[in-house]
C-alpha atoms as a PDB file:
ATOM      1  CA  UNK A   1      55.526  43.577 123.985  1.00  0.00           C
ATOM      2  CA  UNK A   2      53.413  41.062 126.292  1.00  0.00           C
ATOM      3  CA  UNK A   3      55.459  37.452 127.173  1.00  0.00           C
ATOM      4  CA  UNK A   4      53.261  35.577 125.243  1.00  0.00           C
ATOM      5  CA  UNK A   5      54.214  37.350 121.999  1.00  0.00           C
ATOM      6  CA  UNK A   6      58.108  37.789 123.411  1.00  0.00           C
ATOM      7  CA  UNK A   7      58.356  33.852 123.596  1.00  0.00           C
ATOM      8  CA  UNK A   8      56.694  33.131 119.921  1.00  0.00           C
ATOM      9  CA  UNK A   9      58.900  34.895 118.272  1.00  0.00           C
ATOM     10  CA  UNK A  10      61.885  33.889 120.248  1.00  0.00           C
ATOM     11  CA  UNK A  11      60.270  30.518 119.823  1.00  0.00           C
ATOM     12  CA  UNK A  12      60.370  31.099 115.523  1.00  0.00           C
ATOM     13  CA  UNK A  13      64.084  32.474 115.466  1.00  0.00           C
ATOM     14  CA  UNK A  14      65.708  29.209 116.739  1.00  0.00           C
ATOM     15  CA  UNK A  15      67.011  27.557 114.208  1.00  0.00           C
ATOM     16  CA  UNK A  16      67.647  24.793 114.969  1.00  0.00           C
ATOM     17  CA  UNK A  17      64.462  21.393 116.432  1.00  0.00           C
ATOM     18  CA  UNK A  18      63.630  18.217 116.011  1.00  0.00           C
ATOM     19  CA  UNK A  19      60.330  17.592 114.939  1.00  0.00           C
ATOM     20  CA  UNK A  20      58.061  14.901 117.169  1.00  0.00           C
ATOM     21  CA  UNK A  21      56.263  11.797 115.978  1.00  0.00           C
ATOM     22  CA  UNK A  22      53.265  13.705 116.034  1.00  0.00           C
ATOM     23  CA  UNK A  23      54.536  16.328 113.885  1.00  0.00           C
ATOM     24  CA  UNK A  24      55.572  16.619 110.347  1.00  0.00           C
ATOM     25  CA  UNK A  25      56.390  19.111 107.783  1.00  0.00           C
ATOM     26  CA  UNK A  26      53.574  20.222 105.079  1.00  0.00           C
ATOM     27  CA  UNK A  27      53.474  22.972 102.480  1.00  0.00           C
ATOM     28  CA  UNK A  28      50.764  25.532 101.992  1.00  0.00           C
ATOM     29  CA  UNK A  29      48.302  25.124  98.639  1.00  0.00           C
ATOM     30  CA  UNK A  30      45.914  28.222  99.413  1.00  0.00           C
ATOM     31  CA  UNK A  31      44.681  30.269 102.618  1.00  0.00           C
ATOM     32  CA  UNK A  32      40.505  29.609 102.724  1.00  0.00           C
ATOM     33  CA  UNK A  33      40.074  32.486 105.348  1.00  0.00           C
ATOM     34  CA  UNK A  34      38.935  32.495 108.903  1.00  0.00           C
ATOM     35  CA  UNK A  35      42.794  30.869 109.946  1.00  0.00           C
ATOM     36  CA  UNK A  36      41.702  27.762 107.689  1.00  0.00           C
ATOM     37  CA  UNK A  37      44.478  26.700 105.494  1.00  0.00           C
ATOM     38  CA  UNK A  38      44.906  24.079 102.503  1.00  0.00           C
ATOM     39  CA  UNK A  39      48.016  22.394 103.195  1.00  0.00           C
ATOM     40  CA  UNK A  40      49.806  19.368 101.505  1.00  0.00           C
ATOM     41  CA  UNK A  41      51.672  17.001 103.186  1.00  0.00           C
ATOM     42  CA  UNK A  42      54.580  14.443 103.145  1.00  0.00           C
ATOM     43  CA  UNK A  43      52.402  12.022 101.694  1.00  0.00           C
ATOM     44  CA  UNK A  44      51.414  14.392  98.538  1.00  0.00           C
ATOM     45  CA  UNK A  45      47.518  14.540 100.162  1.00  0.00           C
ATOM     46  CA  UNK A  46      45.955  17.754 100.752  1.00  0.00           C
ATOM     47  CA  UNK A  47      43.617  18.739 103.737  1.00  0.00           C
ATOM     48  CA  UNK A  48      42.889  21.594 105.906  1.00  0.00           C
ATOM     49  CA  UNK A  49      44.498  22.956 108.942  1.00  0.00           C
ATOM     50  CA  UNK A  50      43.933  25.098 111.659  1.00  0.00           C
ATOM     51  CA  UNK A  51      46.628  28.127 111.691  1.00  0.00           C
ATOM     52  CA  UNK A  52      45.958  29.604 115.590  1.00  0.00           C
ATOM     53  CA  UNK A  53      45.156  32.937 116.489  1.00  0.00           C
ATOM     54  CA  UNK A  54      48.313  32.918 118.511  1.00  0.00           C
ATOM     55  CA  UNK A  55      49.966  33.871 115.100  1.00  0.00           C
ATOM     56  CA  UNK A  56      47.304  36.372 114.251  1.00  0.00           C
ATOM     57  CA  UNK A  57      49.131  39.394 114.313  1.00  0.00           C
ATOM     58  CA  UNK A  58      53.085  37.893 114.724  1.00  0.00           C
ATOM     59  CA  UNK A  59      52.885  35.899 111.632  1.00  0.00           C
ATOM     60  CA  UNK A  60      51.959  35.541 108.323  1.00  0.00           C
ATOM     61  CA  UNK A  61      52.286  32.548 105.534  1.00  0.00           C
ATOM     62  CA  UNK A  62      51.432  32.773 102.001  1.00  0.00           C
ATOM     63  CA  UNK A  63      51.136  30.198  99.436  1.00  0.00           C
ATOM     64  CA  UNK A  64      53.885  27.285  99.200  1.00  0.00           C
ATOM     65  CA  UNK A  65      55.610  28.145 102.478  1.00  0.00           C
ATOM     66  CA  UNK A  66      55.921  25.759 105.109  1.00  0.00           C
ATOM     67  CA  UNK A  67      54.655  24.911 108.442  1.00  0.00           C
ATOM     68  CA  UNK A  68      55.308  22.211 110.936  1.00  0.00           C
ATOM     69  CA  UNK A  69      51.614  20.735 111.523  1.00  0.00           C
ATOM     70  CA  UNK A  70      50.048  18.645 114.545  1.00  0.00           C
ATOM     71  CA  UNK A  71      48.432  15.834 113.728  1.00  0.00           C
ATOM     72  CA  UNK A  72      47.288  13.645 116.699  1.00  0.00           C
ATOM     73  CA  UNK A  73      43.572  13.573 115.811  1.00  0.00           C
ATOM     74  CA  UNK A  74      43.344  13.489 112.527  1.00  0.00           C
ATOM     75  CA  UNK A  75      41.833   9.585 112.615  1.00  0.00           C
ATOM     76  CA  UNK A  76      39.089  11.187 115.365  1.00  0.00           C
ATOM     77  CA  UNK A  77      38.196  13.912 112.921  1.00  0.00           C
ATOM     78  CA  UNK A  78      38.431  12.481 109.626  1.00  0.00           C
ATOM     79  CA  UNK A  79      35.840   9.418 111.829  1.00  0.00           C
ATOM     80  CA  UNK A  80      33.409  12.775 112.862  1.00  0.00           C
ATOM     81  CA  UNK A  81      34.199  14.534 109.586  1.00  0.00           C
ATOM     82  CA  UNK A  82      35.605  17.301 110.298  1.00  0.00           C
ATOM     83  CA  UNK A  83      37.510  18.853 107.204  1.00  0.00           C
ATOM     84  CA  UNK A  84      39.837  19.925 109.513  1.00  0.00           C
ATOM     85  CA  UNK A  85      42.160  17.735 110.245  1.00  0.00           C
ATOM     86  CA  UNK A  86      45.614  19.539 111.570  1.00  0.00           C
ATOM     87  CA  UNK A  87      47.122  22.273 113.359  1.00  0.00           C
ATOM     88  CA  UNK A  88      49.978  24.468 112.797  1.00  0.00           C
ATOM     89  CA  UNK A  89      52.504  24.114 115.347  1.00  0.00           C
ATOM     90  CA  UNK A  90      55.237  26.688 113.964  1.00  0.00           C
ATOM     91  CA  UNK A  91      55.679  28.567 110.882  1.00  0.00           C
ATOM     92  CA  UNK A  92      59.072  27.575 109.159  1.00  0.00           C
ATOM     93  CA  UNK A  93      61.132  30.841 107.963  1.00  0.00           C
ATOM     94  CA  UNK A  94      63.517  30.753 104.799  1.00  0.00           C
ATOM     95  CA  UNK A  95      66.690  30.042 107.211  1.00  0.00           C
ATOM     96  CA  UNK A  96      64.919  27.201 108.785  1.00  0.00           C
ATOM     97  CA  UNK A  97      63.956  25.720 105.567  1.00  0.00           C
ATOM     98  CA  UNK A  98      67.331  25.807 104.314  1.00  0.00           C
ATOM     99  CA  UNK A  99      68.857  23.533 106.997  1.00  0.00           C
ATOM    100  CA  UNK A 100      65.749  21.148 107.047  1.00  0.00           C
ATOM    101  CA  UNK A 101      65.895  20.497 103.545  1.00  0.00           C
ATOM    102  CA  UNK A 102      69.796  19.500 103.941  1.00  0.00           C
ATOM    103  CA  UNK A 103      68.767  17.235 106.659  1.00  0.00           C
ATOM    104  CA  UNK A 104      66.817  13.503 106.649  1.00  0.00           C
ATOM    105  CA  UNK A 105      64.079  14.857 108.204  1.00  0.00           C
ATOM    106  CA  UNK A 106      63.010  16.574 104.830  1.00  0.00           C
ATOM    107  CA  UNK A 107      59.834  14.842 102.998  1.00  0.00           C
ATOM    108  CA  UNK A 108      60.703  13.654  99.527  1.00  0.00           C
ATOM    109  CA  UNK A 109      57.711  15.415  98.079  1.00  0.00           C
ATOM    110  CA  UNK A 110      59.222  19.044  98.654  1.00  0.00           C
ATOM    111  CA  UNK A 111      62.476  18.036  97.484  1.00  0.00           C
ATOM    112  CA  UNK A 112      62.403  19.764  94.585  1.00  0.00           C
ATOM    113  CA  UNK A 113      60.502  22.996  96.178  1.00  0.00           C
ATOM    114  CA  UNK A 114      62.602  26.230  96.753  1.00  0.00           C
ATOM    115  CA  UNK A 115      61.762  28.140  99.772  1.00  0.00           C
ATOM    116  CA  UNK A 116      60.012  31.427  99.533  1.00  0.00           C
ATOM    117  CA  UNK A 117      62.417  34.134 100.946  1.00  0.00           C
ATOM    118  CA  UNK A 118      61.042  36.439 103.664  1.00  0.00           C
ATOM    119  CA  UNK A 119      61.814  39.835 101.753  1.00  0.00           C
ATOM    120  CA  UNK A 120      61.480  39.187  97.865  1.00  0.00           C
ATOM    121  CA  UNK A 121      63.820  42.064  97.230  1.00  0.00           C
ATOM    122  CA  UNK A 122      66.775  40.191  98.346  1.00  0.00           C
ATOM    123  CA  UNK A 123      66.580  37.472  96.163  1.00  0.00           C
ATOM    124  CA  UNK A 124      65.447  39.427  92.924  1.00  0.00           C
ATOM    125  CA  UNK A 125      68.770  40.432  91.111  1.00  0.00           C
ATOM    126  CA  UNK A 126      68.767  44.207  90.154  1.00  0.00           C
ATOM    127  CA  UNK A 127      69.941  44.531  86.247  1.00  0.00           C
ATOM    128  CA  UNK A 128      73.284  46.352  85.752  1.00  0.00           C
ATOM    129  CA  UNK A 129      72.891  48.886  82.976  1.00  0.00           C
ATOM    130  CA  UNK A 130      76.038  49.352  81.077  1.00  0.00           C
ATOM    131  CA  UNK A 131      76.731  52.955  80.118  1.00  0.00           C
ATOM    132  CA  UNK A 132      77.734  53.138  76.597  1.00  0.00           C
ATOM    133  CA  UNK A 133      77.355  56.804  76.616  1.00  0.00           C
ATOM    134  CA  UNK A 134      73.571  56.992  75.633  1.00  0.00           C
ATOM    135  CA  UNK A 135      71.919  59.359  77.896  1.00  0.00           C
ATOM    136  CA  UNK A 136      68.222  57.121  78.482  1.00  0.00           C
ATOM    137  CA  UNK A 137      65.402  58.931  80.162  1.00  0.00           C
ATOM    138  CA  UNK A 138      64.088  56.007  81.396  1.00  0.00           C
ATOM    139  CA  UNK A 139      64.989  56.502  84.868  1.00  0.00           C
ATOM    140  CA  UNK A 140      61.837  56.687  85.994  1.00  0.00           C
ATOM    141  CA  UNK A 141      61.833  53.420  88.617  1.00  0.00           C
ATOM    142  CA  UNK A 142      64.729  55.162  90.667  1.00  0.00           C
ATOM    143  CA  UNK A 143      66.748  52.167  90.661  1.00  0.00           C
ATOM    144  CA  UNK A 144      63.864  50.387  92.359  1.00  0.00           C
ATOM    145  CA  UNK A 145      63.697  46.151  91.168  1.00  0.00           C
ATOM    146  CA  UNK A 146      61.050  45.013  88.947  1.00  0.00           C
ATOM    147  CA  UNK A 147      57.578  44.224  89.916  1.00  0.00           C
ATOM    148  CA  UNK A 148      56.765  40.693  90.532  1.00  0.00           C
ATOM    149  CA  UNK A 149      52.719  38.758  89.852  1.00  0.00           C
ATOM    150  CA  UNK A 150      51.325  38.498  93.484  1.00  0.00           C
ATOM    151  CA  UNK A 151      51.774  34.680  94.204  1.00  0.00           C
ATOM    152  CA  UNK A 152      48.780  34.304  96.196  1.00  0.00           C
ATOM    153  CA  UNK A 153      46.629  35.508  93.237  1.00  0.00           C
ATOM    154  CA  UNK A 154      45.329  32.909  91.130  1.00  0.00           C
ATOM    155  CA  UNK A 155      44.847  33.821  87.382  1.00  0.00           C
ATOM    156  CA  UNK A 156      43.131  31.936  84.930  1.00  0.00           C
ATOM    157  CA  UNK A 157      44.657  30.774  81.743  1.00  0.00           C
ATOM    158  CA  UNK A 158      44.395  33.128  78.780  1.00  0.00           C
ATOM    159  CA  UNK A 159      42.654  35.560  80.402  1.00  0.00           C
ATOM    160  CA  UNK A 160      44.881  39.327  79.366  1.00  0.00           C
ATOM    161  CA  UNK A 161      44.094  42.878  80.044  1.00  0.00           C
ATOM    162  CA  UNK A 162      45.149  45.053  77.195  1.00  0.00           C
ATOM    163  CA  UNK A 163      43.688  48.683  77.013  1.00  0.00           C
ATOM    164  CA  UNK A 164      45.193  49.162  73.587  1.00  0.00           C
ATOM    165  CA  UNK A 165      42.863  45.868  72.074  1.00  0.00           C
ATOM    166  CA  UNK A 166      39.743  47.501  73.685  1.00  0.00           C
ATOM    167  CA  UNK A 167      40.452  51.211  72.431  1.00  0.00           C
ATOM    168  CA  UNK A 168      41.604  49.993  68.937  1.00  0.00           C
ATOM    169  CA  UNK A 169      38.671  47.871  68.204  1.00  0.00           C
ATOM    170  CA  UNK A 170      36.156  51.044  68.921  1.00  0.00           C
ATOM    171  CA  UNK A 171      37.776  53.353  66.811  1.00  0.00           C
ATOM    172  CA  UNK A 172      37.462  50.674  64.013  1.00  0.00           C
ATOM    173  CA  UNK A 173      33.541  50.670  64.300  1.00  0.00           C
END
């Protein structure tokens, strides 16, 4: 592993800092592609940041993590308009959110937010079945948890794919 990749993620495991003036903490809305994100920040106000190609391949946000963002020209580029107006600094893990949100530094806005754990898996609660003597043959899943929608999916309202409606209604005509 090269030093430059060593010292980011030694960099991501402290737990841990103090953020800057220039800094402050803002939540991810949606990833627009080529390492443009929407992000919202303290203030509730959403605009785009840069997320560097330093954390390319070492790593990766999703939808309504959070990030520690740089904003020292956002006056200069909002003035040239540029839509861009921050950079990502660090990516905040689930451990790291945990402490910030017991500390002042927390923004109001996200106070209601619950971090995003790191490995869903953990968090999801595997159902107990009781054994009351039936012998099921639904042990198909191998004691593997339940799958979960893909949060950075958007789906529209009302929109369902059942392959029974679609086979019913030909066999009707």
């Amino acid at each position: 592993m090269n030093r430059g990749r060593r010292n980011l993620k030694q960099a991501a495991s402290e737990q841990d800092f103090t953020l800057e003036e220039c800094q402050s903490i803002a939540q991810v809305v949606s990833l627009r592609g080529s390492n443009q994100i929407e992000i919202m920040d303290a203030k509730g106000e959403n605009s785009l940041a840069l997320f560097p190609a330093k954390f390319r391949e070492s790593m990766w946000i999703r939808r309504g993590s959070f990030v520690v963002i740089d904003h020292t020209g956002k006056e200069k580029a909002q003035e040239s308009g540029s839509k861009v107006t921050s950079i990502v600094c660090k990516v905040l893990f689930f451990e790291q959110v945990r402490l910030l949100q017991k500390s002042p530094e927390w923004p109001e806005v996200f106070k209601d937010t619950k971090p995003i754990p790191a490995d869903e898996s953990s968090q999801t609660p595997i159902p107990e079945q009781e054994d009351d003597g039936e012998d099921d043959s639904s042990d198909d899943d191998d004691g593997m948890p339940p799958l979960e929608a893909n949060t950075n999916r958007l789906r529209p309202f009302g929109v369902k794919c059942d392959a029974e409606t679609d086979s019913g209604s030909d066999s009707d005509s």
